[in-house]
C-alpha atoms as a PDB file:
ATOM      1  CA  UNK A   1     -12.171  15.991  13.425  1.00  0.00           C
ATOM      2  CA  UNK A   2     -13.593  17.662  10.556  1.00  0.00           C
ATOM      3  CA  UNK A   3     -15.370  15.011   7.956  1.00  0.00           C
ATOM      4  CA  UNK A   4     -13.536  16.901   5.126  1.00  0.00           C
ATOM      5  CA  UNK A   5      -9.805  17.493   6.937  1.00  0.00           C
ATOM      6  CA  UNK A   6      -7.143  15.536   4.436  1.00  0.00           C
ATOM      7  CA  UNK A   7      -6.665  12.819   7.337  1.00  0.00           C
ATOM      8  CA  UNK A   8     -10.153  12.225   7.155  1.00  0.00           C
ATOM      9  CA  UNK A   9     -10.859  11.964   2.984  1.00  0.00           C
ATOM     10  CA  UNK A  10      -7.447   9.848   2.761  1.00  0.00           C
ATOM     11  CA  UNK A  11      -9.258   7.400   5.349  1.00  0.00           C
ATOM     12  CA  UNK A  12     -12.826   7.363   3.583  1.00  0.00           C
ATOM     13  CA  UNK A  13     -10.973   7.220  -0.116  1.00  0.00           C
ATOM     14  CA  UNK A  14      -9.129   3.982   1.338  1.00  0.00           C
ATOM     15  CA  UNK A  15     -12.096   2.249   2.771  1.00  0.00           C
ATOM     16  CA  UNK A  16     -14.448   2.827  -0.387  1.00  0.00           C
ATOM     17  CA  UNK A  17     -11.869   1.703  -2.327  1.00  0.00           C
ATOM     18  CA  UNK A  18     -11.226  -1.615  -0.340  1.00  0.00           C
ATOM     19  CA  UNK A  19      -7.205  -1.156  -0.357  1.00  0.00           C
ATOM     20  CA  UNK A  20      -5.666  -3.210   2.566  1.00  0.00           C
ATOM     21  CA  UNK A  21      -2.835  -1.037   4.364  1.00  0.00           C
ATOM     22  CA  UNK A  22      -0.627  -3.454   6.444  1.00  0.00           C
ATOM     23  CA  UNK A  23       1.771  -0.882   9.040  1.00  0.00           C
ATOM     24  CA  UNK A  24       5.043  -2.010   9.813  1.00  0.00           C
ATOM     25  CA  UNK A  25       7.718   0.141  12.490  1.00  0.00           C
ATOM     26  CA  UNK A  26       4.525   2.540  13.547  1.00  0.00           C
ATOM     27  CA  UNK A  27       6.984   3.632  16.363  1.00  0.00           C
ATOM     28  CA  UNK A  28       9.169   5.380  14.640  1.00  0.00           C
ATOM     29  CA  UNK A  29       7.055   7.876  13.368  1.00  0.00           C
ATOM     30  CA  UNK A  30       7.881  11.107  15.611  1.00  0.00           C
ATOM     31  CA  UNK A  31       4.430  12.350  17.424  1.00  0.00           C
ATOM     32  CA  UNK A  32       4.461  16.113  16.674  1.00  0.00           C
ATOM     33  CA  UNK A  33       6.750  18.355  15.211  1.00  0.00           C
ATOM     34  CA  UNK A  34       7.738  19.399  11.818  1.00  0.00           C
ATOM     35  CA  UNK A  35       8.366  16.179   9.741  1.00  0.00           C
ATOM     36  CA  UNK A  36       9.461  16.223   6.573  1.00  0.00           C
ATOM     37  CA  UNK A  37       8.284  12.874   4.927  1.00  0.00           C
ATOM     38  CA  UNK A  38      10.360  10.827   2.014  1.00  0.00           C
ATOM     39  CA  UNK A  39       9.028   8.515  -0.103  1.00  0.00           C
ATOM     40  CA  UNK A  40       9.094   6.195  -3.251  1.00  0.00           C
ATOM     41  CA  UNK A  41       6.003   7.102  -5.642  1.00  0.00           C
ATOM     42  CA  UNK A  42       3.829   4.885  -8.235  1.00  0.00           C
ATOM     43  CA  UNK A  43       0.386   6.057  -7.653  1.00  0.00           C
ATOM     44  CA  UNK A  44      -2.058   8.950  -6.855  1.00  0.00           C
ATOM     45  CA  UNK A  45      -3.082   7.051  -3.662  1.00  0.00           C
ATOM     46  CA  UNK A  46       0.492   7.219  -2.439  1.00  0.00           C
ATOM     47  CA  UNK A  47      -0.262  10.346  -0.063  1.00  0.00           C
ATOM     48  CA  UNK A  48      -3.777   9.145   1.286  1.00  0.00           C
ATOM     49  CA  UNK A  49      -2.247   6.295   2.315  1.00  0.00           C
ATOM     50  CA  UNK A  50       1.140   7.735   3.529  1.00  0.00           C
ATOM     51  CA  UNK A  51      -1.302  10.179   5.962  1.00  0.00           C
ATOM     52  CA  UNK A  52      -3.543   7.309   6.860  1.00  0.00           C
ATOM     53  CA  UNK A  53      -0.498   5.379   7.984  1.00  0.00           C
ATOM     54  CA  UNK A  54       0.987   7.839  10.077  1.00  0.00           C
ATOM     55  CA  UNK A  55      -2.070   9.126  11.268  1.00  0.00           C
ATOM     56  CA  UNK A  56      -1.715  12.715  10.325  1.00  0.00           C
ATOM     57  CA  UNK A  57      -1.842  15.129   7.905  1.00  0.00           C
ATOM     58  CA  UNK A  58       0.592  15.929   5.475  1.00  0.00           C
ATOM     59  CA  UNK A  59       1.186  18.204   3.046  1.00  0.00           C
ATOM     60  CA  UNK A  60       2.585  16.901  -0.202  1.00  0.00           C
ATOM     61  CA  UNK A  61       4.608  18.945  -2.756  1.00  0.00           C
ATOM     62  CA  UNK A  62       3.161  17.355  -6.260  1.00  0.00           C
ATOM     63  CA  UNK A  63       3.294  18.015 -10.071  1.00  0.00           C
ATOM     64  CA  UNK A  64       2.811  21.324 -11.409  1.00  0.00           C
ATOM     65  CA  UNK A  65      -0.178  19.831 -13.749  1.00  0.00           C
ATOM     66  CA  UNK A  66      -1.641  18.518 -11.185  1.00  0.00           C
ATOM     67  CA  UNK A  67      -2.895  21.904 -10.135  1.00  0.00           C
ATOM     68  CA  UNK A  68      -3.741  22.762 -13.566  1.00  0.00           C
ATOM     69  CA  UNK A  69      -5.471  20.001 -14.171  1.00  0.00           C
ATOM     70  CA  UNK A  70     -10.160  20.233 -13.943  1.00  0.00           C
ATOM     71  CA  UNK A  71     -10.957  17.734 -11.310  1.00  0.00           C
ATOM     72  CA  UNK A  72      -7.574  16.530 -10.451  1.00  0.00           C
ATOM     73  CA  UNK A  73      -6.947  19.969  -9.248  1.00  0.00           C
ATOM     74  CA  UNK A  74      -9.651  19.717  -6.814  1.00  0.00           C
ATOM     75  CA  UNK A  75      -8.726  16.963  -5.657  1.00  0.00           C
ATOM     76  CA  UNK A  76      -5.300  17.595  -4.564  1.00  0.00           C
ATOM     77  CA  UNK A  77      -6.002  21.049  -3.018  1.00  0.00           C
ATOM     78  CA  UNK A  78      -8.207  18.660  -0.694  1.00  0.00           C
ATOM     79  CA  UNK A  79      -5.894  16.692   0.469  1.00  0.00           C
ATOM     80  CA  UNK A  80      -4.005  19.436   1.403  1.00  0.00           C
ATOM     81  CA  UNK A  81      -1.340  19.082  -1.842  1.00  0.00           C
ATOM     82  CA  UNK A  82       0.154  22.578  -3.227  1.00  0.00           C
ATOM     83  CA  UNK A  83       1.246  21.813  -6.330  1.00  0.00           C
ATOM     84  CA  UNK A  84       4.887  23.369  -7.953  1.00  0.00           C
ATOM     85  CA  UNK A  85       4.981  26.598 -10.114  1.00  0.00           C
ATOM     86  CA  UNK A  86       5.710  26.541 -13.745  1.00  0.00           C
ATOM     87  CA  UNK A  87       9.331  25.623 -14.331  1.00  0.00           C
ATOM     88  CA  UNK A  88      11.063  29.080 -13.925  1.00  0.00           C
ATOM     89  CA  UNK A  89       9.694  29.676 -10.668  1.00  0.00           C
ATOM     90  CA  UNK A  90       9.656  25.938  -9.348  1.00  0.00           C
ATOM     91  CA  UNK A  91      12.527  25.691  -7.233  1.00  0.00           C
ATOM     92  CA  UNK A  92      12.041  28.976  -5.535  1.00  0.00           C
ATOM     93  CA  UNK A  93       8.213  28.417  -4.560  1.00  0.00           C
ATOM     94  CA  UNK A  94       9.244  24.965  -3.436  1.00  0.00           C
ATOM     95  CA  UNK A  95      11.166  26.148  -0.636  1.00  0.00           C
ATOM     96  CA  UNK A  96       9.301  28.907   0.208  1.00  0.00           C
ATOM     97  CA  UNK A  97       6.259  26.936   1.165  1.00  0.00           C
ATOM     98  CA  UNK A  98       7.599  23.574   2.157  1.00  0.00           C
ATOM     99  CA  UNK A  99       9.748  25.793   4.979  1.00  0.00           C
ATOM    100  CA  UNK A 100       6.678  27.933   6.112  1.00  0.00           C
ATOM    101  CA  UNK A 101       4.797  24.856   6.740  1.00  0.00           C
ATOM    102  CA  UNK A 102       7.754  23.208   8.413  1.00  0.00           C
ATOM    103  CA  UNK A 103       7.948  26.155  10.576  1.00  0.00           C
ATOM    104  CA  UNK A 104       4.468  26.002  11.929  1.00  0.00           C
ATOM    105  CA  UNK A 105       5.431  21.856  12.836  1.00  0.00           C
ATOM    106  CA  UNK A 106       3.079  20.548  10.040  1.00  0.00           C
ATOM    107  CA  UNK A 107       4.362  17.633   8.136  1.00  0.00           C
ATOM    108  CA  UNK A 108       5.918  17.856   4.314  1.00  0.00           C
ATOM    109  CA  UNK A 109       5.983  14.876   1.754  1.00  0.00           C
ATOM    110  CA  UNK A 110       7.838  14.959  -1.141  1.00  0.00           C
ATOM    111  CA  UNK A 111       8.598  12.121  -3.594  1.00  0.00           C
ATOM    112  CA  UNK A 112      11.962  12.131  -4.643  1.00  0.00           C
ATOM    113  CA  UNK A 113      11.834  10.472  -7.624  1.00  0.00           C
ATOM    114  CA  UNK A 114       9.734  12.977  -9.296  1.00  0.00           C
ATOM    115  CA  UNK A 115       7.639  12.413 -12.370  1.00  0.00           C
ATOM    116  CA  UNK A 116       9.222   9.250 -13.915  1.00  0.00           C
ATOM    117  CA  UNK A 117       7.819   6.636 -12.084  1.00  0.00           C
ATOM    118  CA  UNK A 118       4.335   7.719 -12.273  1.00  0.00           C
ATOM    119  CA  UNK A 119       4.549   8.011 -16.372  1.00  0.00           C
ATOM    120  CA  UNK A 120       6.669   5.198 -16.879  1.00  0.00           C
ATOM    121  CA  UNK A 121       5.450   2.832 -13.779  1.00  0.00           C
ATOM    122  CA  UNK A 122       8.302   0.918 -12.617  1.00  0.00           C
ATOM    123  CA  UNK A 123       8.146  -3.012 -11.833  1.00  0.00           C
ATOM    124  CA  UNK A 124       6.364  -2.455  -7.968  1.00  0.00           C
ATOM    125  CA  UNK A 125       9.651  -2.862  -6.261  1.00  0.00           C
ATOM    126  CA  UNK A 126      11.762  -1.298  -7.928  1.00  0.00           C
ATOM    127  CA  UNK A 127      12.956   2.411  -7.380  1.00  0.00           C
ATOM    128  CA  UNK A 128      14.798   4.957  -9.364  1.00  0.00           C
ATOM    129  CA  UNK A 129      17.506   7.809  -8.516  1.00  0.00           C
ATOM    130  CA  UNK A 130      16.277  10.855  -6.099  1.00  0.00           C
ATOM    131  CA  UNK A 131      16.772  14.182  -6.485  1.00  0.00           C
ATOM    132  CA  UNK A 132      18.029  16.158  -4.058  1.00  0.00           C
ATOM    133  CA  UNK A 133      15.805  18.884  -2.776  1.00  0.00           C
ATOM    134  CA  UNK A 134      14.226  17.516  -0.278  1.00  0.00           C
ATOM    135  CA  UNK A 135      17.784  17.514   1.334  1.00  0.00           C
ATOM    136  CA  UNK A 136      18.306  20.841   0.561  1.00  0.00           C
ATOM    137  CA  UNK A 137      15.118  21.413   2.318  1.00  0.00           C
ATOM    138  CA  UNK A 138      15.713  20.194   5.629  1.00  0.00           C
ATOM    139  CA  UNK A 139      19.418  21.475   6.018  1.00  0.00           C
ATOM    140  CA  UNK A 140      18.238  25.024   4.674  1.00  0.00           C
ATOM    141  CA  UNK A 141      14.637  25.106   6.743  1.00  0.00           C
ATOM    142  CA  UNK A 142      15.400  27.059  10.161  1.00  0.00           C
ATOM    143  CA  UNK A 143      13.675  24.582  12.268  1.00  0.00           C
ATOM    144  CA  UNK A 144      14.712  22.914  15.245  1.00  0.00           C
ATOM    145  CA  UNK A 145      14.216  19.255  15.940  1.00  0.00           C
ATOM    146  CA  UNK A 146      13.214  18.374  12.255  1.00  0.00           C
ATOM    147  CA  UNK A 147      12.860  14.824  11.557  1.00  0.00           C
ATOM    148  CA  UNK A 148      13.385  13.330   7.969  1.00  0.00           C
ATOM    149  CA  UNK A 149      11.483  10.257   8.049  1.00  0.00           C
ATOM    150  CA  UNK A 150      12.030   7.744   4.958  1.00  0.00           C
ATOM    151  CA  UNK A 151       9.088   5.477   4.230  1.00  0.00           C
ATOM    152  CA  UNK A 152       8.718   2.849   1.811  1.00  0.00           C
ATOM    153  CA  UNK A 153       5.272   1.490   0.259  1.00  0.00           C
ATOM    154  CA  UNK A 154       5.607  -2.019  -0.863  1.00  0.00           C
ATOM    155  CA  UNK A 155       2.931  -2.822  -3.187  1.00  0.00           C
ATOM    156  CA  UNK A 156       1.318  -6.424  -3.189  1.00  0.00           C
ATOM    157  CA  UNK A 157      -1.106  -6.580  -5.556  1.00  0.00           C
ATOM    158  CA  UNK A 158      -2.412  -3.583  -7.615  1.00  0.00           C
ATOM    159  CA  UNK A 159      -4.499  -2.818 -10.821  1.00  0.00           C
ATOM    160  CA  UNK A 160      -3.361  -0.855 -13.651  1.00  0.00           C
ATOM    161  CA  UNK A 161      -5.663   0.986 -16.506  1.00  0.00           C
ATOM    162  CA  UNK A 162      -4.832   4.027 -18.516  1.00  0.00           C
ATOM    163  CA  UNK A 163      -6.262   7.326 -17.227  1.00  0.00           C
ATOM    164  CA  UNK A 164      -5.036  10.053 -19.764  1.00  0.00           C
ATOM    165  CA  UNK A 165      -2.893  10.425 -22.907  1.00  0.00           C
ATOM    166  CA  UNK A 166       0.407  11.950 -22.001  1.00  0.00           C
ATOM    167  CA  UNK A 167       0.367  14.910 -24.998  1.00  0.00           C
ATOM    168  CA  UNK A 168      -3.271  15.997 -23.358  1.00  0.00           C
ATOM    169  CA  UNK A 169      -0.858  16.445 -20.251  1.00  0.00           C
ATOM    170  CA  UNK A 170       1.527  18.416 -22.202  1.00  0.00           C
ATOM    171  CA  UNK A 171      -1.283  21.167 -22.882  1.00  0.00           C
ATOM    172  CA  UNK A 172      -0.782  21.789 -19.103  1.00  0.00           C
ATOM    173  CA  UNK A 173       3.076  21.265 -18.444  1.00  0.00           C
ATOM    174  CA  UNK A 174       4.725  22.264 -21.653  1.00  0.00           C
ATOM    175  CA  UNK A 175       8.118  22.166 -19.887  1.00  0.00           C
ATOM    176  CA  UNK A 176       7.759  18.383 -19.194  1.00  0.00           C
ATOM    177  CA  UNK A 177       9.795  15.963 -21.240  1.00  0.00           C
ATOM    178  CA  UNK A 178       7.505  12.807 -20.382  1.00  0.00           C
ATOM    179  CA  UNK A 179       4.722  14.744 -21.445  1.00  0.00           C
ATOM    180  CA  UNK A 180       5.978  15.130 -25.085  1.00  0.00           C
ATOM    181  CA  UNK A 181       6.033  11.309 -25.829  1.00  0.00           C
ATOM    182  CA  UNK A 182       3.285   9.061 -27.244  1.00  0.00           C
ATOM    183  CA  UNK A 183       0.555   6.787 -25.142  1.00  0.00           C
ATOM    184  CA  UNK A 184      -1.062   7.236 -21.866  1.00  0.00           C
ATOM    185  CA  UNK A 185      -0.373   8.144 -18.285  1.00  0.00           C
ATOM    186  CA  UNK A 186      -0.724   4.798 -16.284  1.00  0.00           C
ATOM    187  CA  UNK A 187      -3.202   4.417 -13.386  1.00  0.00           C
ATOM    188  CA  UNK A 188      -2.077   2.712 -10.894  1.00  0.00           C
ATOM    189  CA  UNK A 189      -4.646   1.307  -8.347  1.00  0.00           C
ATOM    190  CA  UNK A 190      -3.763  -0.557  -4.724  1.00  0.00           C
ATOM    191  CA  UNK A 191      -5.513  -3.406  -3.575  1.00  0.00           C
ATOM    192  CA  UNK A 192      -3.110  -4.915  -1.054  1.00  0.00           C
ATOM    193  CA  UNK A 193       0.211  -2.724   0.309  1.00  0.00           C
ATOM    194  CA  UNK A 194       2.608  -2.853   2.734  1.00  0.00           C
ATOM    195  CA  UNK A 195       3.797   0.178   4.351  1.00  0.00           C
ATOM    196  CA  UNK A 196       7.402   0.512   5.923  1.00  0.00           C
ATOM    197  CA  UNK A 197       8.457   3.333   8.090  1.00  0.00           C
ATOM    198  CA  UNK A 198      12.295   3.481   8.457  1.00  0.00           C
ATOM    199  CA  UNK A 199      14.701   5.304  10.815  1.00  0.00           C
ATOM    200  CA  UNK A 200      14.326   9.041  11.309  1.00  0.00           C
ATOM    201  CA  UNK A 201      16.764  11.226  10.278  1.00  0.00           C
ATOM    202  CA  UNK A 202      17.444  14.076  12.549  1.00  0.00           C
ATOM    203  CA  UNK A 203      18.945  17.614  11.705  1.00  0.00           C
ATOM    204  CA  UNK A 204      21.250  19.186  14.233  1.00  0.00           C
ATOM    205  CA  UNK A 205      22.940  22.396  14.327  1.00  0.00           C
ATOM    206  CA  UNK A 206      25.923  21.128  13.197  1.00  0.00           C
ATOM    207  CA  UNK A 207      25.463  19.451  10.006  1.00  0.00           C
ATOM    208  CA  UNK A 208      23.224  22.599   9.340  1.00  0.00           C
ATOM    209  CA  UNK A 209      26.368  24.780  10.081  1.00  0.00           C
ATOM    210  CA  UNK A 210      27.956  21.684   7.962  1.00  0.00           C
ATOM    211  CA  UNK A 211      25.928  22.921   4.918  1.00  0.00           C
ATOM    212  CA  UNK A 212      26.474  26.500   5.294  1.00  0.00           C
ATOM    213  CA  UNK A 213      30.395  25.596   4.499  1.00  0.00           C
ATOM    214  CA  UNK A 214      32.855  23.432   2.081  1.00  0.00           C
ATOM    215  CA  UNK A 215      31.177  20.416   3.433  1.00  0.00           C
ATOM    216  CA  UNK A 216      27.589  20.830   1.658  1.00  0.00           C
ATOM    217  CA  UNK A 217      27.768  18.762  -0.653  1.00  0.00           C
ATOM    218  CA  UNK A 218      28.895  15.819   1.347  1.00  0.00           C
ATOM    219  CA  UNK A 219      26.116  16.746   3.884  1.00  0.00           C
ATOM    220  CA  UNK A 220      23.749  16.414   1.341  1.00  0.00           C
ATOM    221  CA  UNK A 221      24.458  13.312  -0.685  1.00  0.00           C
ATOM    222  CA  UNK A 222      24.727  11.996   3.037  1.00  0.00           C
ATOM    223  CA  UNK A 223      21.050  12.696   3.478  1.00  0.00           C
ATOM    224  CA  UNK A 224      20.041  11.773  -0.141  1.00  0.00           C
ATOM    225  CA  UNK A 225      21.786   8.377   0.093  1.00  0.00           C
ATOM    226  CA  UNK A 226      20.272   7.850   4.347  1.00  0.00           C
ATOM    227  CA  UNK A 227      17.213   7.908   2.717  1.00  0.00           C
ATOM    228  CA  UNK A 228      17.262   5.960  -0.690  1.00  0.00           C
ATOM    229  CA  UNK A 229      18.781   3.240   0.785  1.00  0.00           C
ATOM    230  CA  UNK A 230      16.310   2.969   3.808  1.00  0.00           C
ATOM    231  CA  UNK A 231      13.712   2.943   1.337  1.00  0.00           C
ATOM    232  CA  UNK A 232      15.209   0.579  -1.004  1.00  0.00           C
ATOM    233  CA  UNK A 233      16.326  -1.767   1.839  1.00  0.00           C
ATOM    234  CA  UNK A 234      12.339  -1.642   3.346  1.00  0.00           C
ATOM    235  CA  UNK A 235      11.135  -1.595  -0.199  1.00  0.00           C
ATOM    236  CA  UNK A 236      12.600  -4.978  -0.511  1.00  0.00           C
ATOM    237  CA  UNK A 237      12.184  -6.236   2.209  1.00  0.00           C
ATOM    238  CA  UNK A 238       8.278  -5.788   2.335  1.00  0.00           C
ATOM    239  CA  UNK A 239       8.117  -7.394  -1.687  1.00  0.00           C
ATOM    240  CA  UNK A 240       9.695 -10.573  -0.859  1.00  0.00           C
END
């Protein structure tokens, strides 16, 4: 394996930083295949340790600044990240790549929640709405035997600082709200985490013929709600 590979730097950034991953449900991570991962989101180290957990690389879709961004731009490129488009283009460029890397079985991560719980960090087990493209995603992505696998990171003891203020972020992502209002974009640091993997979700022909009718909206908020309350239920589960 390549010292550089994303599996490899989300390992060594874990280690130097002492965090202590505990696994839980390891078997019901598929092997291989094209896996589109879901989870909840409170830190930058969320998709080193998602990879290290599942022992493979993934692909995350992140935050337009993000890419923008000196330094953190680097950063996420190397762990294999592509980072959204400006606002008028987002949705578009979202599919496009998330369903050419499905196609060549890689592994996707999104974070449903979005933005909100990294600007305004959320009490560590608690989780907001989703949004629904990742669902979108895996009924629309013309690939056989995908798996949607929910996974929940239940945090045990963390640090948080400040890193930036949020109008400096603005300069790079006019079109986001949270950006606009005053003090500083949290940093959120592990030190102990528990990480839950919950039952896969897989698409078949049929609820992808499902969401090519009348019934894609119900097909959808299906898969939105599968996953948000395996999350939440793990979520809790590994903070009490």
């Amino acid at each position: 394996m390549a010292s550089d590979s994303p599996l490899q730097i989300s390992r060594l950034l874990l280690s130097a930083m002492g965090i202590q991953m505990y696994l839980h449900h390891r078997d019901r991570v598929p092997q291989t295949g094209a896996t589109l991962i879901v989870s909840n989101h409170r830190s930058f180290l969320d998709a080193p340790l998602l990879m290290s957990a599942i022992n493979r690389p993934i692909r995350f879709v992140c935050h337009h600044y993000m890419g923008q961004v000196p330094v953190m731009r680097e950063v996420v490129t190397k762990l294999g990240c592509f980072p959204l488009e400006s606002s008028d283009q987002r949705q578009q460029s979202f599919f496009h790549q998330a369903i050419q890397l499905l196609q060549t079985q890689q592994a996707v991560g999104v974070f449903p929640e979005g933005t909100e719980p990294m600007v305004n960090s959320p009490a560590r087990c608690e989780m907001g709405d989703f949004q629904r493209g990742f669902a979108h995603l895996a009924l629309k992505a013309p690939v056989q035997d995908l798996a949607v696998l929910p996974i929940a990171i239940a945090v045990q003891d963390e640090m948080k600082s400040s890193a930036v203020p949020l109008k400096l972020l603005s300069f790079f992502d006019p079109s986001e709200p949270l950006f606009k209002q005053e003090g500083w974009h949290p940093l959120v640091i592990y030190q102990r985490v528990d990480v839950l993997i919950g039952r896969p979700f897989w698409i078949t022909p049929s609820q992808r013929q499902k969401y090519q009718g009348r019934g894609a909206r119900e097909i959808v908020h299906h898969l939105t709600s599968h996953c948000h309350d395996e999350i939440n239920r793990l979520l809790l589960q590994g903070c009490y």
